[in-house]
N, C-alpha and C. Protein backbone atom coordinates (compact mmCIF):
# COMPACT_ATOMS: atom_id res chain seq x y z
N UNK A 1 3.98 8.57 13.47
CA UNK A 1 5.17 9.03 14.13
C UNK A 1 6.21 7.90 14.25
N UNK A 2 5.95 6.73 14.71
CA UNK A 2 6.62 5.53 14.77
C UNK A 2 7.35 5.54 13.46
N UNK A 3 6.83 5.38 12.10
CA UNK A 3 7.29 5.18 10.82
C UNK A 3 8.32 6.60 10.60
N UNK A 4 7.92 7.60 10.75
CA UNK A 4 9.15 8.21 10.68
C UNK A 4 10.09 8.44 11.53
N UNK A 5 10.30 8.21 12.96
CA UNK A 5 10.87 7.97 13.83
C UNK A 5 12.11 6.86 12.80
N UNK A 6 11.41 5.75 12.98
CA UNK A 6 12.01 4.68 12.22
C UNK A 6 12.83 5.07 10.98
N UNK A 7 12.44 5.30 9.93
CA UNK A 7 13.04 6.37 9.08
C UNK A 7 14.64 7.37 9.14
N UNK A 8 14.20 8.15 9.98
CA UNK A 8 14.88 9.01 10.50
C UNK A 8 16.00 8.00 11.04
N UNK A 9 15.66 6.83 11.66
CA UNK A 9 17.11 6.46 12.95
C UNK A 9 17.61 5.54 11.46
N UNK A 10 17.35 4.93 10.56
CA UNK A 10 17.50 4.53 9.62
C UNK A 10 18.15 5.24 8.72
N UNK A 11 18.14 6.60 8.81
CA UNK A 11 18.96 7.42 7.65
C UNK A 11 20.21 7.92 8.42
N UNK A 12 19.97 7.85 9.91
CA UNK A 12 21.22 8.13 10.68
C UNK A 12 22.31 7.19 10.45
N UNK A 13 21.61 6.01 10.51
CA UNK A 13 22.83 4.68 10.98
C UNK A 13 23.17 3.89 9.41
N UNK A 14 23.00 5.10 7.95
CA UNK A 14 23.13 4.58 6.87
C UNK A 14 22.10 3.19 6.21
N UNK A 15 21.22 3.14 7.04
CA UNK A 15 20.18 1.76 6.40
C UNK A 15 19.35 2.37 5.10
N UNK A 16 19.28 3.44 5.90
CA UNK A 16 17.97 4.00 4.56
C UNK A 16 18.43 5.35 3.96
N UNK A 17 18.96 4.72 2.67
CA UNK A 17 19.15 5.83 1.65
C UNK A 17 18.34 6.98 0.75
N UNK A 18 18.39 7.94 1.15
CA UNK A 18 17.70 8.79 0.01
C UNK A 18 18.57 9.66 -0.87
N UNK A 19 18.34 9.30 -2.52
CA UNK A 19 19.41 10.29 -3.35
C UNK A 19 19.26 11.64 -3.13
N UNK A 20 20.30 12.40 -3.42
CA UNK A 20 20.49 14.22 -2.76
C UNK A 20 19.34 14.54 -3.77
N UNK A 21 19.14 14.44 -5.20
CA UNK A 21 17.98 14.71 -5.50
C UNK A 21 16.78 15.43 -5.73
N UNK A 22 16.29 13.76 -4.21
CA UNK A 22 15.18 14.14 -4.15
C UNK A 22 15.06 14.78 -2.97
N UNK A 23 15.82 15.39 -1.93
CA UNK A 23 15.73 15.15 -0.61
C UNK A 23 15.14 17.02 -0.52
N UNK A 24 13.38 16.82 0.15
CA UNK A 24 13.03 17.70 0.22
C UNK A 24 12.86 18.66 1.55
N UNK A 25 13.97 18.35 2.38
CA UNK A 25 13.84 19.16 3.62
C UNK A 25 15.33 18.81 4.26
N UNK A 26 15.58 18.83 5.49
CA UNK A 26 16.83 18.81 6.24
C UNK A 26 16.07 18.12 7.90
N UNK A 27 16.37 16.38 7.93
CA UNK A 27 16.32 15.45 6.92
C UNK A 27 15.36 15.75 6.09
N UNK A 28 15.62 14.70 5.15
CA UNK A 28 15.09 14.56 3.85
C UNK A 28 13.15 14.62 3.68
N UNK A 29 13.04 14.27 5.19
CA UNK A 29 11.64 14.47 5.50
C UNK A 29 11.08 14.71 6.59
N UNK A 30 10.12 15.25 7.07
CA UNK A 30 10.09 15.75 8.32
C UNK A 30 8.74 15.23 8.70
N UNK A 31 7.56 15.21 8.15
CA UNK A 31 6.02 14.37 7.88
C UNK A 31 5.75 13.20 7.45
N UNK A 32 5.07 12.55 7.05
CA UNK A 32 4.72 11.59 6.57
C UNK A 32 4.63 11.00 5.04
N UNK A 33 3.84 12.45 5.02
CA UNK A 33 3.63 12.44 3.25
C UNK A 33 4.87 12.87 2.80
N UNK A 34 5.94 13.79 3.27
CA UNK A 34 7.08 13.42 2.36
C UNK A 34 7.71 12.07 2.32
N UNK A 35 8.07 11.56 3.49
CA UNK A 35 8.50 10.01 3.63
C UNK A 35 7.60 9.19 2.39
N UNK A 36 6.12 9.24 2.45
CA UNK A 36 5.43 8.93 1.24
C UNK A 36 5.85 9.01 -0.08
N UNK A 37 6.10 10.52 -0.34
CA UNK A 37 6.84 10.81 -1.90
C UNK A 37 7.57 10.26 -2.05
N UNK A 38 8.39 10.01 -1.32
CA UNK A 38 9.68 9.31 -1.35
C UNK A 38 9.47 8.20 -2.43
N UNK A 39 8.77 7.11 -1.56
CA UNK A 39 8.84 6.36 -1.59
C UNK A 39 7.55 6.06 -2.95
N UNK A 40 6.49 6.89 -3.40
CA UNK A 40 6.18 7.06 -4.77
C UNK A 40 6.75 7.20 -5.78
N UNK A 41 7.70 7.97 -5.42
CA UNK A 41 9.04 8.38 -6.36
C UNK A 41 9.83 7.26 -6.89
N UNK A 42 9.66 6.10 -6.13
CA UNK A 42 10.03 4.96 -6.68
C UNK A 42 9.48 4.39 -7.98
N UNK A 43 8.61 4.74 -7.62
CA UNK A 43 7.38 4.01 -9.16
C UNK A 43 8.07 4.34 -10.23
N UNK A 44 8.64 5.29 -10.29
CA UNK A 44 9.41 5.54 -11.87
C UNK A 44 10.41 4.57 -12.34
N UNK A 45 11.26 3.74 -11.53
CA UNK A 45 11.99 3.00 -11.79
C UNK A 45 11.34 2.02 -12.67
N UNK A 46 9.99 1.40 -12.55
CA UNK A 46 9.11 0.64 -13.32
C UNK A 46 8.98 0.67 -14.29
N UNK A 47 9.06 1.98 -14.57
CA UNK A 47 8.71 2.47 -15.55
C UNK A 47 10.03 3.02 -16.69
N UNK A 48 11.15 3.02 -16.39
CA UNK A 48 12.19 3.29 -16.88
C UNK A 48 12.06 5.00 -17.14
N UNK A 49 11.37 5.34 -16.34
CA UNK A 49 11.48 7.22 -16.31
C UNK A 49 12.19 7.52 -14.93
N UNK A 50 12.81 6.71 -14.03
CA UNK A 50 13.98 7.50 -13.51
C UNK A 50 14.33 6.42 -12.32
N UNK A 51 15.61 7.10 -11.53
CA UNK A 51 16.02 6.27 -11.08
C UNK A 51 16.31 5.76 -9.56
N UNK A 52 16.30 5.13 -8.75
CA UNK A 52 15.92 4.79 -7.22
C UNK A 52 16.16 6.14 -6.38
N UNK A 53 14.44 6.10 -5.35
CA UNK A 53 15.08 7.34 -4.71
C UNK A 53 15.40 7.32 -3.36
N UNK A 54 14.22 6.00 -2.86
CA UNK A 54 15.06 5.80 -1.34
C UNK A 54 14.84 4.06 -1.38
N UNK A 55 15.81 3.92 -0.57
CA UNK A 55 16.24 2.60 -0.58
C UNK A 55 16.14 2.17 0.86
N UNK A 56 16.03 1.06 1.51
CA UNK A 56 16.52 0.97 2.84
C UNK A 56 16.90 -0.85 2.36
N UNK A 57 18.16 -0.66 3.24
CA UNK A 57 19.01 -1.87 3.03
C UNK A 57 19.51 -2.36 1.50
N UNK A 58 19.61 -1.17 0.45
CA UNK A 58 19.34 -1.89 -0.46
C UNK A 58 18.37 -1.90 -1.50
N UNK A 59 17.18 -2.65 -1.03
CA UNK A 59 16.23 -2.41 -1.49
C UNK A 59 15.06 -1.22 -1.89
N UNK A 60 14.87 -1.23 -2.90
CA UNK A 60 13.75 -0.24 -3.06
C UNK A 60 12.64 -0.20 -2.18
N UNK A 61 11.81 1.07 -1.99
CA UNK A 61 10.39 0.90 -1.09
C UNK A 61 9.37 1.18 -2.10
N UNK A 62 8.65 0.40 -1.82
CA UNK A 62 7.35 0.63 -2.74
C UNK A 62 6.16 0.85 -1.60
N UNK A 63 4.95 1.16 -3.02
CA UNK A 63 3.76 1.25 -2.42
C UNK A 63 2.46 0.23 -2.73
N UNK A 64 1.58 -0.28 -2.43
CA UNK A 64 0.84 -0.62 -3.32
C UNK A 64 -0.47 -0.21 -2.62
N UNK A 65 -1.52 0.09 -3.97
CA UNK A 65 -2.94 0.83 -3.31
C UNK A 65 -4.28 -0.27 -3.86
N UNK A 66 -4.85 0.17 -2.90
CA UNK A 66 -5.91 -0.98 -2.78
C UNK A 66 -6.88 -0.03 -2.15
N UNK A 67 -8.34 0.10 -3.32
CA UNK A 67 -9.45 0.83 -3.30
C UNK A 67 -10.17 0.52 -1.41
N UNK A 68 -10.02 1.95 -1.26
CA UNK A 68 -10.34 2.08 0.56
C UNK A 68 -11.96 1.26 0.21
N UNK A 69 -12.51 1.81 -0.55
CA UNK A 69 -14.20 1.23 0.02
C UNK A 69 -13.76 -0.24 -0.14
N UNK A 70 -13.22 -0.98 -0.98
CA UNK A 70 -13.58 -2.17 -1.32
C UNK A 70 -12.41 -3.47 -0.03
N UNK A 71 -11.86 -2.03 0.73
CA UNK A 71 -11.10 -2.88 2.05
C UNK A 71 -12.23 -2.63 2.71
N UNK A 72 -12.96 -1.85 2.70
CA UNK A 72 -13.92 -1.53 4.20
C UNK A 72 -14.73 -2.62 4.11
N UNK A 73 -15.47 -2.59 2.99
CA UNK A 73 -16.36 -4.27 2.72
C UNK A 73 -15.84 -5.44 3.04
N UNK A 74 -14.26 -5.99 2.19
CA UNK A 74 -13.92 -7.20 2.88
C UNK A 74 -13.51 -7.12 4.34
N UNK A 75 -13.52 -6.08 5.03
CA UNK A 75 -12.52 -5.91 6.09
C UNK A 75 -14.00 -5.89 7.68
N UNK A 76 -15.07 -5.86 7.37
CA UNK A 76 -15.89 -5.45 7.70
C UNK A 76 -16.66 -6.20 9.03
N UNK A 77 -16.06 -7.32 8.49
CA UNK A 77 -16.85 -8.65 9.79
C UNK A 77 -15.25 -8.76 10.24
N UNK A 78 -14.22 -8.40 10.09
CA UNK A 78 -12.97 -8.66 10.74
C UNK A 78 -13.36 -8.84 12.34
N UNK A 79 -13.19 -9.84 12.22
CA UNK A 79 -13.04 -10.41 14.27
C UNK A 79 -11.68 -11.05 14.86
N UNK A 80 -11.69 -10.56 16.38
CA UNK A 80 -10.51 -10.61 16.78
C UNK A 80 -10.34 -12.50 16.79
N UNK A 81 -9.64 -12.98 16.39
CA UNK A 81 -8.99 -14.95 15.90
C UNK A 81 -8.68 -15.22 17.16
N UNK A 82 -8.53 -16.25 17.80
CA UNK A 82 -7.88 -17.20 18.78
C UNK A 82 -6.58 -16.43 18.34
N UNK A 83 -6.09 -16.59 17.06
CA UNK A 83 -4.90 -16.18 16.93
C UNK A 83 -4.10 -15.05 17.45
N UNK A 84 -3.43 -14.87 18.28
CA UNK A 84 -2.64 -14.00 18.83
C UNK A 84 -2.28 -12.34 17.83
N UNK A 85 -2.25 -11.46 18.45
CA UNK A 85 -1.60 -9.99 17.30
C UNK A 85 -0.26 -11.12 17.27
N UNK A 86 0.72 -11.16 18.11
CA UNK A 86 2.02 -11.48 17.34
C UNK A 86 2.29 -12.75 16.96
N UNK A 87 1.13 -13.80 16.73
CA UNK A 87 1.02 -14.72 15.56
C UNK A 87 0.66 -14.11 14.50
N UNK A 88 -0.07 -13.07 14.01
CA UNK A 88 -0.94 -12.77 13.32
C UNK A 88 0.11 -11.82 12.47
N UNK A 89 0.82 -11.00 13.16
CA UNK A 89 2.14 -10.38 12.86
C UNK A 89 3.03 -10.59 12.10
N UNK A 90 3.58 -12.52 12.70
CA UNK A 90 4.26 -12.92 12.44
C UNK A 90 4.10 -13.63 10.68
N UNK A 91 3.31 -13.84 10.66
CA UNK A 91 2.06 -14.24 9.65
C UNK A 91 2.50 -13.59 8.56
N UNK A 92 2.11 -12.08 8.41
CA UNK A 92 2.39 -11.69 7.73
C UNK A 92 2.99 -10.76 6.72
N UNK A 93 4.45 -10.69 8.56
CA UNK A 93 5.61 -9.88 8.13
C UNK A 93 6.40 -10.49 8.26
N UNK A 94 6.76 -11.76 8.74
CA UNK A 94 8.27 -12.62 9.14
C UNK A 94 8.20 -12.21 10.48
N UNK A 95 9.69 -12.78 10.78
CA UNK A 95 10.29 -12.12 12.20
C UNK A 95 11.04 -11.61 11.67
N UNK A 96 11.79 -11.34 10.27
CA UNK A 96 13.03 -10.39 10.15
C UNK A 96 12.57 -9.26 9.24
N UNK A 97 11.49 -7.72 9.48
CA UNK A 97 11.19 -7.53 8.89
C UNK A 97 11.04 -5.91 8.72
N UNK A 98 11.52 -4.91 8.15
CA UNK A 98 11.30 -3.02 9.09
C UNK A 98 9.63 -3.17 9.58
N UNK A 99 8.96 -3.53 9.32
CA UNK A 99 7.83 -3.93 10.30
C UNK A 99 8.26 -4.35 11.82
N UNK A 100 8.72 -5.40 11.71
CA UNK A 100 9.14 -5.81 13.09
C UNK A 100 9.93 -4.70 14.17
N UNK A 101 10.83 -4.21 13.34
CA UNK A 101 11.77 -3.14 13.91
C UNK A 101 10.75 -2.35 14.16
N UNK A 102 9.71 -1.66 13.40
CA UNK A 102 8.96 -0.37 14.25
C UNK A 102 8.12 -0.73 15.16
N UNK A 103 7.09 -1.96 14.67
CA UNK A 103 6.08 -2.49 15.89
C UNK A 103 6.76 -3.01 17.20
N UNK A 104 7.86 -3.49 17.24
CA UNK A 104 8.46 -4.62 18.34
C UNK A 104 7.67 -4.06 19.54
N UNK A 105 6.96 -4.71 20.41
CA UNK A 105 6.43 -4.53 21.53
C UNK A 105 5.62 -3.80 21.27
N UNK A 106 4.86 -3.34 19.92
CA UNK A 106 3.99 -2.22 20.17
C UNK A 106 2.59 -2.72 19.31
N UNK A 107 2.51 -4.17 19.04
CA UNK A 107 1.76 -4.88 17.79
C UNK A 107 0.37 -4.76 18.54
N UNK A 108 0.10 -4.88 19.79
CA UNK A 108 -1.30 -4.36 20.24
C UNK A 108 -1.86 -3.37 19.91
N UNK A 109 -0.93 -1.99 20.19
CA UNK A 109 -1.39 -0.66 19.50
C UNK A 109 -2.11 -1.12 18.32
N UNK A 110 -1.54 -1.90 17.08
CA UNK A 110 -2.50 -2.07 15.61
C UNK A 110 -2.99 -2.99 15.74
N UNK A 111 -4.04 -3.79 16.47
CA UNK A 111 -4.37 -5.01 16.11
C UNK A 111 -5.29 -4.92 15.43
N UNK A 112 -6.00 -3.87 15.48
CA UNK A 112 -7.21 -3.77 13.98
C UNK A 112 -6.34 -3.78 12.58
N UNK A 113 -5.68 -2.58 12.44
CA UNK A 113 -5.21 -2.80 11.66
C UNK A 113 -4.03 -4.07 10.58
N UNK A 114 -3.68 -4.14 11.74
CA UNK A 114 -3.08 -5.95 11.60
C UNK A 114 -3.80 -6.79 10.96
N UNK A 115 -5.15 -7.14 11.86
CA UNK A 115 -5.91 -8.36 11.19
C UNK A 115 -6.52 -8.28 10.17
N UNK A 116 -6.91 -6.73 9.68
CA UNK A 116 -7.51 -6.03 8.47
C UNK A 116 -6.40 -6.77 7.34
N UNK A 117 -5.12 -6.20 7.53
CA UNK A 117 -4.08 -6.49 6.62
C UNK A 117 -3.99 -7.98 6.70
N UNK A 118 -4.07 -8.57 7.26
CA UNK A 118 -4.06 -10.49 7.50
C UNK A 118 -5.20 -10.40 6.56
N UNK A 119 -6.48 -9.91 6.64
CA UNK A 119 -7.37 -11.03 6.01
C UNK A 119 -7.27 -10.31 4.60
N UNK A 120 -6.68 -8.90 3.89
CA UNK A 120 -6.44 -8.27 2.91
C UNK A 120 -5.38 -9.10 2.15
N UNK A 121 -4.55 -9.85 2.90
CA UNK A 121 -3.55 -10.51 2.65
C UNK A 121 -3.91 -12.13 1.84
N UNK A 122 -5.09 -12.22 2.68
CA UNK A 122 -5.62 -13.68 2.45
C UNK A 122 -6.17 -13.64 1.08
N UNK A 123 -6.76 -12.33 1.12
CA UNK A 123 -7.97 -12.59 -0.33
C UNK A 123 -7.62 -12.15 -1.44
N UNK A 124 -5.75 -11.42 -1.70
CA UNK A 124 -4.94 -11.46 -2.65
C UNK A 124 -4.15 -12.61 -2.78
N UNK A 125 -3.66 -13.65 -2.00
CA UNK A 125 -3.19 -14.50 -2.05
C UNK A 125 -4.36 -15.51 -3.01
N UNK A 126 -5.74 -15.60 -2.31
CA UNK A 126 -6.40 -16.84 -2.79
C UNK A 126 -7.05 -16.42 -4.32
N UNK A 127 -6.67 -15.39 -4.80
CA UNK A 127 -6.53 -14.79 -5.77
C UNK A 127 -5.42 -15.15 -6.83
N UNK A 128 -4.10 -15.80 -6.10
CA UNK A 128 -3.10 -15.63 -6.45
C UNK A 128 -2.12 -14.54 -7.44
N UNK A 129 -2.93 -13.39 -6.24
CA UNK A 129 -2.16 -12.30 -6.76
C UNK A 129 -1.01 -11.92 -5.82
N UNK A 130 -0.58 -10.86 -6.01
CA UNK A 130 0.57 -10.28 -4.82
C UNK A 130 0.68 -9.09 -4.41
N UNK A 131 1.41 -8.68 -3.83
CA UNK A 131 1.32 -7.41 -3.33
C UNK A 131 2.22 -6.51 -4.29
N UNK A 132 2.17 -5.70 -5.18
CA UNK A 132 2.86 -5.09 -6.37
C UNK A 132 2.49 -3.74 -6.61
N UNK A 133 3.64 -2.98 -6.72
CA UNK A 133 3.29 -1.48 -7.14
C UNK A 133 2.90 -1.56 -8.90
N UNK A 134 2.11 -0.33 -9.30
CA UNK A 134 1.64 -0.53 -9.97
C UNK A 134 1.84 -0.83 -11.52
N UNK A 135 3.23 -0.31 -11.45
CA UNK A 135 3.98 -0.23 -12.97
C UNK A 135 4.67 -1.95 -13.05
N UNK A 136 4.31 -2.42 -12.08
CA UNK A 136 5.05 -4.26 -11.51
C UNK A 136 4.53 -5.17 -12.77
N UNK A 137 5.33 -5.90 -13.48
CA UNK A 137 4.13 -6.79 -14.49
C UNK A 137 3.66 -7.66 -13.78
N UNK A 138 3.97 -7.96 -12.91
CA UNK A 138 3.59 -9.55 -11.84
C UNK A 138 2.09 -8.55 -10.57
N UNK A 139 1.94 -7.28 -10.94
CA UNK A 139 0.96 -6.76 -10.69
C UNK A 139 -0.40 -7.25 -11.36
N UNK A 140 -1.80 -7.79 -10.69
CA UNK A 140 -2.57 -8.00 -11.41
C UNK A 140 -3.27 -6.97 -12.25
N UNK A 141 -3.28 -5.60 -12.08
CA UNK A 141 -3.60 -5.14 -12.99
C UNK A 141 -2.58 -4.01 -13.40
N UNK A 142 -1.32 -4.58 -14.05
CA UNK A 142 -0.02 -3.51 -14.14
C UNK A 142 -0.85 -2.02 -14.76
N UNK A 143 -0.73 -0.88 -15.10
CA UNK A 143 -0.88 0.31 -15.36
C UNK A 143 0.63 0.87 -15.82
N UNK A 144 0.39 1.68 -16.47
CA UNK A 144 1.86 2.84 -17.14
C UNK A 144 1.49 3.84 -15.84
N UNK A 145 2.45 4.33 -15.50
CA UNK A 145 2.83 5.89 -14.67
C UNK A 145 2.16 6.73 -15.54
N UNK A 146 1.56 7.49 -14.79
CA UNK A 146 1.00 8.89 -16.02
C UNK A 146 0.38 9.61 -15.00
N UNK A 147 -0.26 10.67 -15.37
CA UNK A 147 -1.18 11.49 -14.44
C UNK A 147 -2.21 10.85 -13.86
N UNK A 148 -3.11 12.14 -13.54
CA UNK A 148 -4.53 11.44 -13.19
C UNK A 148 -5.13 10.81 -14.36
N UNK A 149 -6.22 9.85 -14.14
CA UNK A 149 -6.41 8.83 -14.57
C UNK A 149 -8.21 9.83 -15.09
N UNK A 150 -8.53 9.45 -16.42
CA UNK A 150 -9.89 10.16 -16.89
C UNK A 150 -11.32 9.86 -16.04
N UNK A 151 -12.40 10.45 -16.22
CA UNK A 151 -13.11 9.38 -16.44
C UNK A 151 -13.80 8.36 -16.74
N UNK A 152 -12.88 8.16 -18.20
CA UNK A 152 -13.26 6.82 -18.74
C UNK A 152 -12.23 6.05 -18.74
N UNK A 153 -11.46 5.95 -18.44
CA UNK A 153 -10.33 5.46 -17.44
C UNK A 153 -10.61 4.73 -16.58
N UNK A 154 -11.48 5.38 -15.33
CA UNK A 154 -11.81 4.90 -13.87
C UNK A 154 -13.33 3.69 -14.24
N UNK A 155 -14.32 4.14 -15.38
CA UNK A 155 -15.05 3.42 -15.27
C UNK A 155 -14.80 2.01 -16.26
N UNK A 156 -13.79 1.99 -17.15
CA UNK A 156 -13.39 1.05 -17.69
C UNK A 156 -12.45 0.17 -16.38
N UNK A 157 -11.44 0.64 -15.50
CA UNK A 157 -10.84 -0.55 -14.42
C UNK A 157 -12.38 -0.96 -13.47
N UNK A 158 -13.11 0.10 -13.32
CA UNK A 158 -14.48 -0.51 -12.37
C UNK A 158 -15.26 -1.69 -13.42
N UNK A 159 -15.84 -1.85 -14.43
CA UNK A 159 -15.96 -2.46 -15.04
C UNK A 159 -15.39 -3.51 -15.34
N UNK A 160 -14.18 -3.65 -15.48
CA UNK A 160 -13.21 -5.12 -15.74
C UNK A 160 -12.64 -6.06 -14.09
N UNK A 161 -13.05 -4.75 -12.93
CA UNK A 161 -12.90 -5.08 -11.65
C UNK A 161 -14.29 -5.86 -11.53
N UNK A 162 -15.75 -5.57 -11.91
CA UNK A 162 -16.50 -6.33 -11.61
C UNK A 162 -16.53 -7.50 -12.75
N UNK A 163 -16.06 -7.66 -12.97
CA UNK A 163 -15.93 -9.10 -13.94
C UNK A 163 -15.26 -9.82 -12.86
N UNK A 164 -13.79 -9.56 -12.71
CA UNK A 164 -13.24 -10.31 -11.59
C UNK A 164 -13.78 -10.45 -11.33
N UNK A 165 -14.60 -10.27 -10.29
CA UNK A 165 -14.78 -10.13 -8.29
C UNK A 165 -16.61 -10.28 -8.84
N UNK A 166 -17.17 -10.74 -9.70
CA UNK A 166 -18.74 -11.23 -9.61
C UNK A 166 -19.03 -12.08 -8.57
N UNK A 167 -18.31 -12.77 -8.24
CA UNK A 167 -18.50 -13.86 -7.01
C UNK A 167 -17.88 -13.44 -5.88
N UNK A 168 -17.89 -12.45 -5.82
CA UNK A 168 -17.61 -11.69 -3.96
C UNK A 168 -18.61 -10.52 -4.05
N UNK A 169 -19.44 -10.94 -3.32
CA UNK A 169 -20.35 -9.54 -2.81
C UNK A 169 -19.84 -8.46 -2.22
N UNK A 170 -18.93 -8.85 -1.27
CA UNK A 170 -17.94 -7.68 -0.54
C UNK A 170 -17.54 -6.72 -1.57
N UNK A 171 -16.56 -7.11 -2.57
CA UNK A 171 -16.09 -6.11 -3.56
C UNK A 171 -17.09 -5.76 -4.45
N UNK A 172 -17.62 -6.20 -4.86
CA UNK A 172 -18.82 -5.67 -5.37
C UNK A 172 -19.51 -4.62 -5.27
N UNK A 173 -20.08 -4.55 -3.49
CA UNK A 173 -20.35 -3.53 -2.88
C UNK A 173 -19.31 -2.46 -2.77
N UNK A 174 -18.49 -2.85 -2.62
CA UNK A 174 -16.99 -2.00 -2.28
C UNK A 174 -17.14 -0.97 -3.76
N UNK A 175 -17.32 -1.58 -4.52
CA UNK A 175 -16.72 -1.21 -6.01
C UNK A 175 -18.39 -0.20 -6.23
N UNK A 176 -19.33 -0.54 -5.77
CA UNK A 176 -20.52 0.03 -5.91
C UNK A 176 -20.28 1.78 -5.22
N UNK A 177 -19.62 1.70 -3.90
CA UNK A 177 -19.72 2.52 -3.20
C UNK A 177 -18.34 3.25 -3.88
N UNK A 178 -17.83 3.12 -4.45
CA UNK A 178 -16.04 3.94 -5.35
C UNK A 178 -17.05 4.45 -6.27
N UNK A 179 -17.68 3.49 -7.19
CA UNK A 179 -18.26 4.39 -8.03
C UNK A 179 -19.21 5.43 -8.03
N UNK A 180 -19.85 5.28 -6.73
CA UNK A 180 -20.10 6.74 -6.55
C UNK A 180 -19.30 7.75 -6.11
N UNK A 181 -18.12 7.34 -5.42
CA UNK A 181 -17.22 8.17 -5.34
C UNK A 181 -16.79 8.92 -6.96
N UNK A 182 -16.27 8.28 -7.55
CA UNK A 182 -15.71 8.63 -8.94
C UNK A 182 -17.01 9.67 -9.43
N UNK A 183 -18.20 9.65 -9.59
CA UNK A 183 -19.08 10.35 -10.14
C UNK A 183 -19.09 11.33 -8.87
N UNK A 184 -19.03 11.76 -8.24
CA UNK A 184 -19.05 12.52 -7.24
C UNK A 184 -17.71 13.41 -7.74
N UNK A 185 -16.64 12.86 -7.61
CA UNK A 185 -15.41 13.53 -8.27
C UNK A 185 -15.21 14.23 -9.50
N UNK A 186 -16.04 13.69 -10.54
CA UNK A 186 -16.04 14.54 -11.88
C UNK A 186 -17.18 15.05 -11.96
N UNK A 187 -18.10 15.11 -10.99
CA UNK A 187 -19.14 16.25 -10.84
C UNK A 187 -17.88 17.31 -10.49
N UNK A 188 -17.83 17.20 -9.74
CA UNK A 188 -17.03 18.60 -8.88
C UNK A 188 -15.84 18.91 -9.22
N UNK A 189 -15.51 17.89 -9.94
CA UNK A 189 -13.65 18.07 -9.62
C UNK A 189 -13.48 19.36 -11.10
């Protein structure tokens, strides 16, 4: 609710643009997951199949996805740091940041989620990767836009993911527990 709250006072006061378009309601979004599309809808620009759909300040919004089991593993011994939520915050949104604008005074509400993202933060950095949507070349593993993905698709990135990550047990496991997800999915799907 916060995030589209935010949103919303953002499309009032001209910060955050959405082209007529795409705009699928009156505002342009009323839930979450449209605010989401939105901002998926971006991915095409990457890709040179189309063109910005919401902007705030300017800038494009992106997304970037990161396999849930293989956060639950690294994320798993997460303990609360000496470090403060709004050191921890500060860390790793700035002080000038639409983060800041929605949390301001409210960074306790997420402190799980906060420190999750701090130490998610840490182990792409010492990676020296970044945070990148997926069509990004500076993405570590860029991808083309396309549909759903096969299943020999999913077990060829699981495969070249455990090459990486042989020396982290966390992802490992992480990647153990997706792949049963994935076989679970093309059983049924």
């Amino acid at each position: 609710m916060l995030v589209t709250e935010y949103f919303h006072d953002r499309l009032r006061d001209g910060r955050f643009v959405v082209h007529p378009t795409e705009w699928v309601g009156d505002p342009p979004f009323a839930e979450i997951e449209e605010l989401l599309y939105l901002f998926e809808r971006n991915e095409l620009v990457y890709t040179g199949m189309g063109p910005p759909v919401a902007e705030l300040d300017g800038a494009l919004i992106v997304f970037a996805l990161f396999a849930e089991r293989v956060w639950n593993r690294l994320c798993a011994n997460t303990r609360s740091s000496r470090e403060s939520g709004v050191d921890v915050f500060r860390r790793v949104f700035g002080t000038s940041s639409p983060a800041d604008e929605i949390y301001r005074g409210r960074i306790s509400d997420v402190d799980t989620e906060l420190r999750e993202l701090a130490k998610i933060g840490t182990f792409i950095a010492e990676r020296a990767m970044s945070w990148a949507p997926a069509g990004e070349v500076s993405q570590r593993y860029p991808t083309e836009m396309r549909g759903q993905y096969h299943e020999d698709d999913a077990r060829e990135f699981l495969r070249e993911a455990r090459l990486d990550y042989h020396d982290c047990p966390a992802v490992l496991a992480g990647l153990d527990e997706h792949e049963r997800d994935i076989e679970e999915y093309f059983e049924t799907g």
